[in-house]
PDB file of N, CA and C in Angstrom:
ATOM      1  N   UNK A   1       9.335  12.238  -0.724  1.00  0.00           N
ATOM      2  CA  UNK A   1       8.081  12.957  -0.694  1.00  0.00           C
ATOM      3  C   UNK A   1       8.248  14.382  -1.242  1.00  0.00           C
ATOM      4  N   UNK A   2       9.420  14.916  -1.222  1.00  0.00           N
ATOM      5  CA  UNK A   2       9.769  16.327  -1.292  1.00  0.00           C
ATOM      6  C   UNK A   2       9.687  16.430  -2.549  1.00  0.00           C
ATOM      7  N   UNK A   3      10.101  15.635  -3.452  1.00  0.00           N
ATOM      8  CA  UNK A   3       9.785  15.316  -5.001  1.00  0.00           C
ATOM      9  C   UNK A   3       7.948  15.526  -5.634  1.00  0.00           C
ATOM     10  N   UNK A   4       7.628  14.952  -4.936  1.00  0.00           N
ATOM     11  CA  UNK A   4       6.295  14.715  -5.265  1.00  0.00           C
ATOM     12  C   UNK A   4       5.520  15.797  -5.051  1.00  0.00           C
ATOM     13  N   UNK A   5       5.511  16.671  -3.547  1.00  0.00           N
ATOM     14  CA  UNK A   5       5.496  17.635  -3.493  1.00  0.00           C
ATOM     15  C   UNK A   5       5.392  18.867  -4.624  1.00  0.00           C
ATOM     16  N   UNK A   6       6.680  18.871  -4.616  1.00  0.00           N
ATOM     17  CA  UNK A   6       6.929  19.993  -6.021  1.00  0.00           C
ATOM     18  C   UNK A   6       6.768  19.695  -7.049  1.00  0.00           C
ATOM     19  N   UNK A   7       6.501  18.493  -7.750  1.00  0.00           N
ATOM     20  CA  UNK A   7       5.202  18.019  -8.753  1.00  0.00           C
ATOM     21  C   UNK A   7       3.979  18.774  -8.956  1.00  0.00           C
ATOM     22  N   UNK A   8       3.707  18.449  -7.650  1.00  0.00           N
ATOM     23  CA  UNK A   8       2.027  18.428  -7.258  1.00  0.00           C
ATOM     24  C   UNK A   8       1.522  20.312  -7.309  1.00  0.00           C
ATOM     25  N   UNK A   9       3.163  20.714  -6.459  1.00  0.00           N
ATOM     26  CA  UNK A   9       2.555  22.288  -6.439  1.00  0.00           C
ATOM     27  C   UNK A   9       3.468  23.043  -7.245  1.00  0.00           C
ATOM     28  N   UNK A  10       4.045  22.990  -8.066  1.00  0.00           N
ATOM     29  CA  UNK A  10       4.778  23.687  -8.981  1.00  0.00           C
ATOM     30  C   UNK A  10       3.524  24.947 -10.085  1.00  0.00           C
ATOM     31  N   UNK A  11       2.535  23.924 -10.121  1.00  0.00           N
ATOM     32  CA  UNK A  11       1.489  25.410 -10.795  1.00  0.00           C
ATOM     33  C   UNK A  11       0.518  26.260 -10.113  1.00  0.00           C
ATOM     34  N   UNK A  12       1.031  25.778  -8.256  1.00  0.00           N
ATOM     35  CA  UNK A  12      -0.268  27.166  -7.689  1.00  0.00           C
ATOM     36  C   UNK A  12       0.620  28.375  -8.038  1.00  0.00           C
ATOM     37  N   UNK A  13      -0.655  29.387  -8.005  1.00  0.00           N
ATOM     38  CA  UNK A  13      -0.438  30.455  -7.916  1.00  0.00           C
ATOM     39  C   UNK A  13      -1.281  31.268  -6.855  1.00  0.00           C
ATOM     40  N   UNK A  14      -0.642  31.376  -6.088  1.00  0.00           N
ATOM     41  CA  UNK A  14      -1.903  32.630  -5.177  1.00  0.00           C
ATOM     42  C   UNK A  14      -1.495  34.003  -4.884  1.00  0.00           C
ATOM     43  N   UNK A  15      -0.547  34.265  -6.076  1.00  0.00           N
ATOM     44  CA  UNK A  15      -0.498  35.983  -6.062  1.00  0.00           C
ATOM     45  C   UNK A  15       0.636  36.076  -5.145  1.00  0.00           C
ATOM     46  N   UNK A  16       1.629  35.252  -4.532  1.00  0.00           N
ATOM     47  CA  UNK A  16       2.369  35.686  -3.491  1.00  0.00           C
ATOM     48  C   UNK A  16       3.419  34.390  -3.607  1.00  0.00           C
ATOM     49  N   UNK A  17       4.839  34.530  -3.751  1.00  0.00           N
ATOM     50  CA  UNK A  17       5.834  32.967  -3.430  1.00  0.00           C
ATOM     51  C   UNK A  17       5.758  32.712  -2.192  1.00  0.00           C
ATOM     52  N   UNK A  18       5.755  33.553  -1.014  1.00  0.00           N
ATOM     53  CA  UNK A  18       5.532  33.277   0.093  1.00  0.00           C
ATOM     54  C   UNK A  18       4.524  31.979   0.855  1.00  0.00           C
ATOM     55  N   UNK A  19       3.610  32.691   0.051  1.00  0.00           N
ATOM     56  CA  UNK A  19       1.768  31.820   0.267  1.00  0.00           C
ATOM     57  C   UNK A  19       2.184  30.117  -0.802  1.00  0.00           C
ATOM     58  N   UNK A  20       2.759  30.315  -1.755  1.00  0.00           N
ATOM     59  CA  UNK A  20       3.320  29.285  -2.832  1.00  0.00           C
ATOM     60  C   UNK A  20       4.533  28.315  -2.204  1.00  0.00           C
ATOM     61  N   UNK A  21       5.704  29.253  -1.244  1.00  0.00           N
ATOM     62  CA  UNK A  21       6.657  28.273  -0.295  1.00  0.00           C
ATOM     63  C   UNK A  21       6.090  27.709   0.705  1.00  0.00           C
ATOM     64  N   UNK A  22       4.728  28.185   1.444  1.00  0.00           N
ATOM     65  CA  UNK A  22       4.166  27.554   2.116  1.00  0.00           C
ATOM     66  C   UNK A  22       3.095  26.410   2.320  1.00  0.00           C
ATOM     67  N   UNK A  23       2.789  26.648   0.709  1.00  0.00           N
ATOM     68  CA  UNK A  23       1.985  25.538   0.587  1.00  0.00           C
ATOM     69  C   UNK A  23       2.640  24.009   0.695  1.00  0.00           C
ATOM     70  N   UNK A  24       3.995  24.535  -0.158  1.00  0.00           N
ATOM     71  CA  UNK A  24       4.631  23.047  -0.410  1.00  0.00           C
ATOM     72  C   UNK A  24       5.380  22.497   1.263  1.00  0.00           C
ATOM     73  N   UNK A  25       5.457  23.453   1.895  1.00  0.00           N
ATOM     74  CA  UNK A  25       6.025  22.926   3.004  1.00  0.00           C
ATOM     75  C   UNK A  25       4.881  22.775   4.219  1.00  0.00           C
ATOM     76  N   UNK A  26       3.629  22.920   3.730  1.00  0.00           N
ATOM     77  CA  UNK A  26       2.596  22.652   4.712  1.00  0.00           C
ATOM     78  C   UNK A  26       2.149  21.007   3.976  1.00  0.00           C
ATOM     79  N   UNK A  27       2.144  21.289   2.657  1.00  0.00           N
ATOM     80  CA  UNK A  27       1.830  19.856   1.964  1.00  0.00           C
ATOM     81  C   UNK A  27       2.642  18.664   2.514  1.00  0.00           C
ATOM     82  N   UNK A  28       4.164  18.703   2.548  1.00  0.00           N
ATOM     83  CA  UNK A  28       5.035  18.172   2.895  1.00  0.00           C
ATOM     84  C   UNK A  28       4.576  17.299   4.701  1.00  0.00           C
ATOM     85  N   UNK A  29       4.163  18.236   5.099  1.00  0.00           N
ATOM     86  CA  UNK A  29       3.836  17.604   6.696  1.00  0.00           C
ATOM     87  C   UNK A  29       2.782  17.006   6.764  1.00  0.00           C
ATOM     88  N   UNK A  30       2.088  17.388   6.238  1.00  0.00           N
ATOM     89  CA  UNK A  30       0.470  16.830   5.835  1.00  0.00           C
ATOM     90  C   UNK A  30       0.777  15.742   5.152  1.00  0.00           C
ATOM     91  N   UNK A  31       1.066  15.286   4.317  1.00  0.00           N
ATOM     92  CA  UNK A  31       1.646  14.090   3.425  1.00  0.00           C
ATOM     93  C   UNK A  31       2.049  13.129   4.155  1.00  0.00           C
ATOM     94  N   UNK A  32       3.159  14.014   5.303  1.00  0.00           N
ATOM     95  CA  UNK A  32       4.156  12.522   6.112  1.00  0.00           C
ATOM     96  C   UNK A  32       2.828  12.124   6.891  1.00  0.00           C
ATOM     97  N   UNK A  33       1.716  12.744   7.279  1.00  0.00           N
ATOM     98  CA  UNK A  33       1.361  12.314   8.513  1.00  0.00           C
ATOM     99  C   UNK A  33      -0.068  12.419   8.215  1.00  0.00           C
ATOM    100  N   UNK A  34      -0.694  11.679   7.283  1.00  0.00           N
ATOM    101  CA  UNK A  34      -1.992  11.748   6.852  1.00  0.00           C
ATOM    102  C   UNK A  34      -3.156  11.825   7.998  1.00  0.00           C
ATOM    103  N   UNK A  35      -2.609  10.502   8.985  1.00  0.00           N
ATOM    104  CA  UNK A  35      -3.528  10.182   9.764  1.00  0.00           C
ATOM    105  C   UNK A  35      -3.670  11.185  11.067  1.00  0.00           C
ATOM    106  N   UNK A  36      -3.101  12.189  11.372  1.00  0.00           N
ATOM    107  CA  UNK A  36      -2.942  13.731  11.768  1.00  0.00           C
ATOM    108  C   UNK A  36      -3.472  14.384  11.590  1.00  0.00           C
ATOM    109  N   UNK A  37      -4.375  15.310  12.640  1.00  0.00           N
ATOM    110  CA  UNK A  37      -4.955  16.583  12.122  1.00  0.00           C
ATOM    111  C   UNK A  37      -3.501  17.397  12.093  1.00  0.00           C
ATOM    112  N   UNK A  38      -4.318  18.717  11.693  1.00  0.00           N
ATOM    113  CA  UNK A  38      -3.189  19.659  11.756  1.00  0.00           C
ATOM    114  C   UNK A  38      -2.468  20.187  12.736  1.00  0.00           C
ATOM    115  N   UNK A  39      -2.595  19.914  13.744  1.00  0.00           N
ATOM    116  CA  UNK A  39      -1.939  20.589  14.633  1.00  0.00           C
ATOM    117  C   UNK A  39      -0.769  19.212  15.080  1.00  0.00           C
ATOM    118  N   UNK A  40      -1.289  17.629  14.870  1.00  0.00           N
ATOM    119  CA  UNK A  40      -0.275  16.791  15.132  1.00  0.00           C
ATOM    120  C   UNK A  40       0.406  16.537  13.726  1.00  0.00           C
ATOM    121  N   UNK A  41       0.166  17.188  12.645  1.00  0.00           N
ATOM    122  CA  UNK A  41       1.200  17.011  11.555  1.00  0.00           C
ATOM    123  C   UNK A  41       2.112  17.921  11.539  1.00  0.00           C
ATOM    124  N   UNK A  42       1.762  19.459  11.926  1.00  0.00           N
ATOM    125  CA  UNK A  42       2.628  20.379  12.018  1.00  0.00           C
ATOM    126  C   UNK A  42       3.634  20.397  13.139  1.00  0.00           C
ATOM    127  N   UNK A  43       3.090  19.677  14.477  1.00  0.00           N
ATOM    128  CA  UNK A  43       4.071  19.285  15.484  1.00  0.00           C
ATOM    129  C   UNK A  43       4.527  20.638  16.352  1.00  0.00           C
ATOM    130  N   UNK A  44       4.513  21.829  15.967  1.00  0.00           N
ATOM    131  CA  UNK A  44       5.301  22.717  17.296  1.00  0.00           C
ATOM    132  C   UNK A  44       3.279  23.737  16.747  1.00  0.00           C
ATOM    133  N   UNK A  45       3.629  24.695  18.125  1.00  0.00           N
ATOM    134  CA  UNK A  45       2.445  25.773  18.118  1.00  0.00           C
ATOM    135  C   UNK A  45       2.515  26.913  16.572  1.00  0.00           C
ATOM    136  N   UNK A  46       3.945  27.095  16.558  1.00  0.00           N
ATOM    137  CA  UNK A  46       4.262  27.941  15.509  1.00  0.00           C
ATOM    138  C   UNK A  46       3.792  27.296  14.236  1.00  0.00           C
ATOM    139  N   UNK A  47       4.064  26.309  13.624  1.00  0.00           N
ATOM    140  CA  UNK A  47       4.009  25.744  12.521  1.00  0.00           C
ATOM    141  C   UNK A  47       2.457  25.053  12.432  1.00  0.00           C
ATOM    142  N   UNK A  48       1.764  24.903  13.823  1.00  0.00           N
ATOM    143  CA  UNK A  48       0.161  25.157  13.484  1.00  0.00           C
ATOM    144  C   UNK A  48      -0.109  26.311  13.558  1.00  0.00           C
ATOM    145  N   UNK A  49       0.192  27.507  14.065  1.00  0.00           N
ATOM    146  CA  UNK A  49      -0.157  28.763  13.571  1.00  0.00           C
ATOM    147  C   UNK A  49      -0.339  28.955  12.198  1.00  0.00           C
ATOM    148  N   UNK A  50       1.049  29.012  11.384  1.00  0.00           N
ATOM    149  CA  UNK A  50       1.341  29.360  10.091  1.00  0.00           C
ATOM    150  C   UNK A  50       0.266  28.759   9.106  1.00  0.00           C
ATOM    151  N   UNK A  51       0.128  27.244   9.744  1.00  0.00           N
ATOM    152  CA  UNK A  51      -1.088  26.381   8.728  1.00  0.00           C
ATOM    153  C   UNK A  51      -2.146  27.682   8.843  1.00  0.00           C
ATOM    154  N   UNK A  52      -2.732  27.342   9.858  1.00  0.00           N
ATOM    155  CA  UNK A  52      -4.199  27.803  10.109  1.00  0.00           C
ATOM    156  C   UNK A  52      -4.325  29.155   9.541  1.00  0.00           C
ATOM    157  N   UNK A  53      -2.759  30.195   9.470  1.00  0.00           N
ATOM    158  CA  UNK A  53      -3.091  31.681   8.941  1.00  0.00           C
ATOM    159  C   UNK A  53      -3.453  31.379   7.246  1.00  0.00           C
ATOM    160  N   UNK A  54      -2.387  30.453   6.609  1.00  0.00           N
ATOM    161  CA  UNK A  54      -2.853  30.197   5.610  1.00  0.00           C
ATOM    162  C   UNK A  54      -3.838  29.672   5.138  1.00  0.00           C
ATOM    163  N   UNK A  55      -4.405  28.785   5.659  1.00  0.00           N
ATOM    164  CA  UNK A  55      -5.879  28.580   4.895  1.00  0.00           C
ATOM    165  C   UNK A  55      -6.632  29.532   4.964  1.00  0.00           C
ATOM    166  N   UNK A  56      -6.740  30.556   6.182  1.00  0.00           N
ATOM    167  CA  UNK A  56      -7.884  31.923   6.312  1.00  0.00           C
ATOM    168  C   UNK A  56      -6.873  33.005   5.503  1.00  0.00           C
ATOM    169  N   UNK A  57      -5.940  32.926   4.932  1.00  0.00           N
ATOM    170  CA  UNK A  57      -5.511  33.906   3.871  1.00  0.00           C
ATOM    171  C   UNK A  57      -6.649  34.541   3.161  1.00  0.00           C
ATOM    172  N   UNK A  58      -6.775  35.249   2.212  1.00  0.00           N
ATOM    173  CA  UNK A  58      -7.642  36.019   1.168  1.00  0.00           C
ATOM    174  C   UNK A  58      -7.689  35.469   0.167  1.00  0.00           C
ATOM    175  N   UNK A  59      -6.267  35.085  -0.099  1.00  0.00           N
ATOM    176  CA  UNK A  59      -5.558  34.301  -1.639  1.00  0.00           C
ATOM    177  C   UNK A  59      -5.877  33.108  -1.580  1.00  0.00           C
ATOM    178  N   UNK A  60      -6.182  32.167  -0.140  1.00  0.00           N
ATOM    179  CA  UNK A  60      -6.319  30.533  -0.675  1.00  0.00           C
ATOM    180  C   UNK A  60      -8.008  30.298  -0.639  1.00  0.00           C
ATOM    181  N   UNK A  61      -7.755  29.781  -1.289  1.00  0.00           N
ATOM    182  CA  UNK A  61      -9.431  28.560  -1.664  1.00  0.00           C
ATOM    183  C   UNK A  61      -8.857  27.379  -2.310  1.00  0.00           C
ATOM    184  N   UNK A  62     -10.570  26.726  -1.834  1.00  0.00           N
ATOM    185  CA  UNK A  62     -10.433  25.107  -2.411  1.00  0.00           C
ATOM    186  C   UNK A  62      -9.611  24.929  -3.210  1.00  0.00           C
ATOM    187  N   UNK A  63     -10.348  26.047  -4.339  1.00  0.00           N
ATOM    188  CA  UNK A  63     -10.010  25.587  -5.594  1.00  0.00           C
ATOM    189  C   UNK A  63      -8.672  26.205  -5.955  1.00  0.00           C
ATOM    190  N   UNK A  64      -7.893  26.900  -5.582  1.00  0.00           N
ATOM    191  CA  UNK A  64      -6.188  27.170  -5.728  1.00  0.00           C
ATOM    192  C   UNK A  64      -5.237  26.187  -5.124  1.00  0.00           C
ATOM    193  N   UNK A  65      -6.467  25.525  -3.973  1.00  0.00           N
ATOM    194  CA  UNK A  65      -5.711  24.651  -3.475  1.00  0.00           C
ATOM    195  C   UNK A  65      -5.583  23.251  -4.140  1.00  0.00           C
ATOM    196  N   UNK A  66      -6.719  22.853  -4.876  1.00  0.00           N
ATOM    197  CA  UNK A  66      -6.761  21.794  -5.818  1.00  0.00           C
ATOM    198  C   UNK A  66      -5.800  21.732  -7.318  1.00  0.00           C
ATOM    199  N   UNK A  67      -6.219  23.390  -8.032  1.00  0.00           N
ATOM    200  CA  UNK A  67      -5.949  23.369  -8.996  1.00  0.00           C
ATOM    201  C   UNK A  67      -4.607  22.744  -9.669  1.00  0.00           C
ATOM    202  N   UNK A  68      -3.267  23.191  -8.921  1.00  0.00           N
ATOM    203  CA  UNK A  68      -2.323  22.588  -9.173  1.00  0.00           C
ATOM    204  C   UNK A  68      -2.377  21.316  -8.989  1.00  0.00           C
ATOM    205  N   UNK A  69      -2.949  20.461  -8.108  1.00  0.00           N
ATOM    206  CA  UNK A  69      -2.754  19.024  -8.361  1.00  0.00           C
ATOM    207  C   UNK A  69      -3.379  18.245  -9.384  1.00  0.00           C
ATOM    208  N   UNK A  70      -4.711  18.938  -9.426  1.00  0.00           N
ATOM    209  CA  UNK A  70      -5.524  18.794 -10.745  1.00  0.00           C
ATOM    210  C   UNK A  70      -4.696  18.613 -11.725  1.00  0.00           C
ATOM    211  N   UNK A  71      -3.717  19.698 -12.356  1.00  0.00           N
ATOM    212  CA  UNK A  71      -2.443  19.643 -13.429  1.00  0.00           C
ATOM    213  C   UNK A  71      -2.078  18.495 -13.143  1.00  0.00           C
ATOM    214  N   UNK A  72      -0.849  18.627 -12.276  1.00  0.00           N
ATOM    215  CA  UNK A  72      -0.288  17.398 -12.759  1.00  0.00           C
ATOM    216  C   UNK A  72      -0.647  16.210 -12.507  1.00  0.00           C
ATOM    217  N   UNK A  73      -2.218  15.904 -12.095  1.00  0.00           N
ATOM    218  CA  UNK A  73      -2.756  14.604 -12.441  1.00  0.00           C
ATOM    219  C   UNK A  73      -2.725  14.238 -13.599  1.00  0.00           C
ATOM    220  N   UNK A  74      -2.976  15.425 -14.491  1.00  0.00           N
ATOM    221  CA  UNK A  74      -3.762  15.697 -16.329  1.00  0.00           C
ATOM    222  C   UNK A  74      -2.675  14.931 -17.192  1.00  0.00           C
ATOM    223  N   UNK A  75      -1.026  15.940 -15.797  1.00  0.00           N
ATOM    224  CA  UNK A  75      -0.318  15.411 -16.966  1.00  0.00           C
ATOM    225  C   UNK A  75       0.677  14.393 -17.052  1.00  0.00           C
ATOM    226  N   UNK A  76       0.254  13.445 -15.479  1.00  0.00           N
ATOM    227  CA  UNK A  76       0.594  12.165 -15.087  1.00  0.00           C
ATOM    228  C   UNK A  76      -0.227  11.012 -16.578  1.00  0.00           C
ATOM    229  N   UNK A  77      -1.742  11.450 -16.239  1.00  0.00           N
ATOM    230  CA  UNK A  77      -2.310  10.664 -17.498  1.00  0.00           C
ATOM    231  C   UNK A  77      -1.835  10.752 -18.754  1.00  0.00           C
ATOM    232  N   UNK A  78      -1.506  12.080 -19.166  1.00  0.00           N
ATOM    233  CA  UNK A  78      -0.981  12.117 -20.626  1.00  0.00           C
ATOM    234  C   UNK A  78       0.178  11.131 -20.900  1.00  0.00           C
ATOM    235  N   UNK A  79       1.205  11.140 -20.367  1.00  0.00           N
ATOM    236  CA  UNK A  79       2.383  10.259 -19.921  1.00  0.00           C
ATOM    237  C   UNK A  79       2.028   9.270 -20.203  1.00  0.00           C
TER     238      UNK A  79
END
């Protein structure tokens, strides 16, 4: 999954690597555990904290949050 992952988010950008290491490792839990809200994919209080600060960040939206997967859908098809 960790592969796919960094596929998927290798082109966000939200102004920060921090906000960018966290996406892929919030993606990562979210992924294993679809059928999970967030607080049973993230599993401890801390690591639903961290989710929840990041989505109310400044830097994330939908659409930063889409955009990179958007890519490499584009460039799964090209392939």
């Amino acid at each position: 999954m960790v592969d796919w992952v960094s596929n998927e988010t290798k082109g966000a950008n939200f102004g920060d690597k921090r906000l960018e290491k966290r996406f892929g490792s919030l993606l990562n839990k979210l992924v294993a555990s679809p059928d999970k809200s967030i607080p049973g994919a993230c599993k401890t209080w801390k690591e639903t904290l961290a989710a929840y600060r990041f989505f109310n960040h400044k830097n994330i939206t939908a659409f930063g949050i889409l955009k990179s997967h958007q890519e490499a859908t584009v460039e799964r098809i090209k392939n």
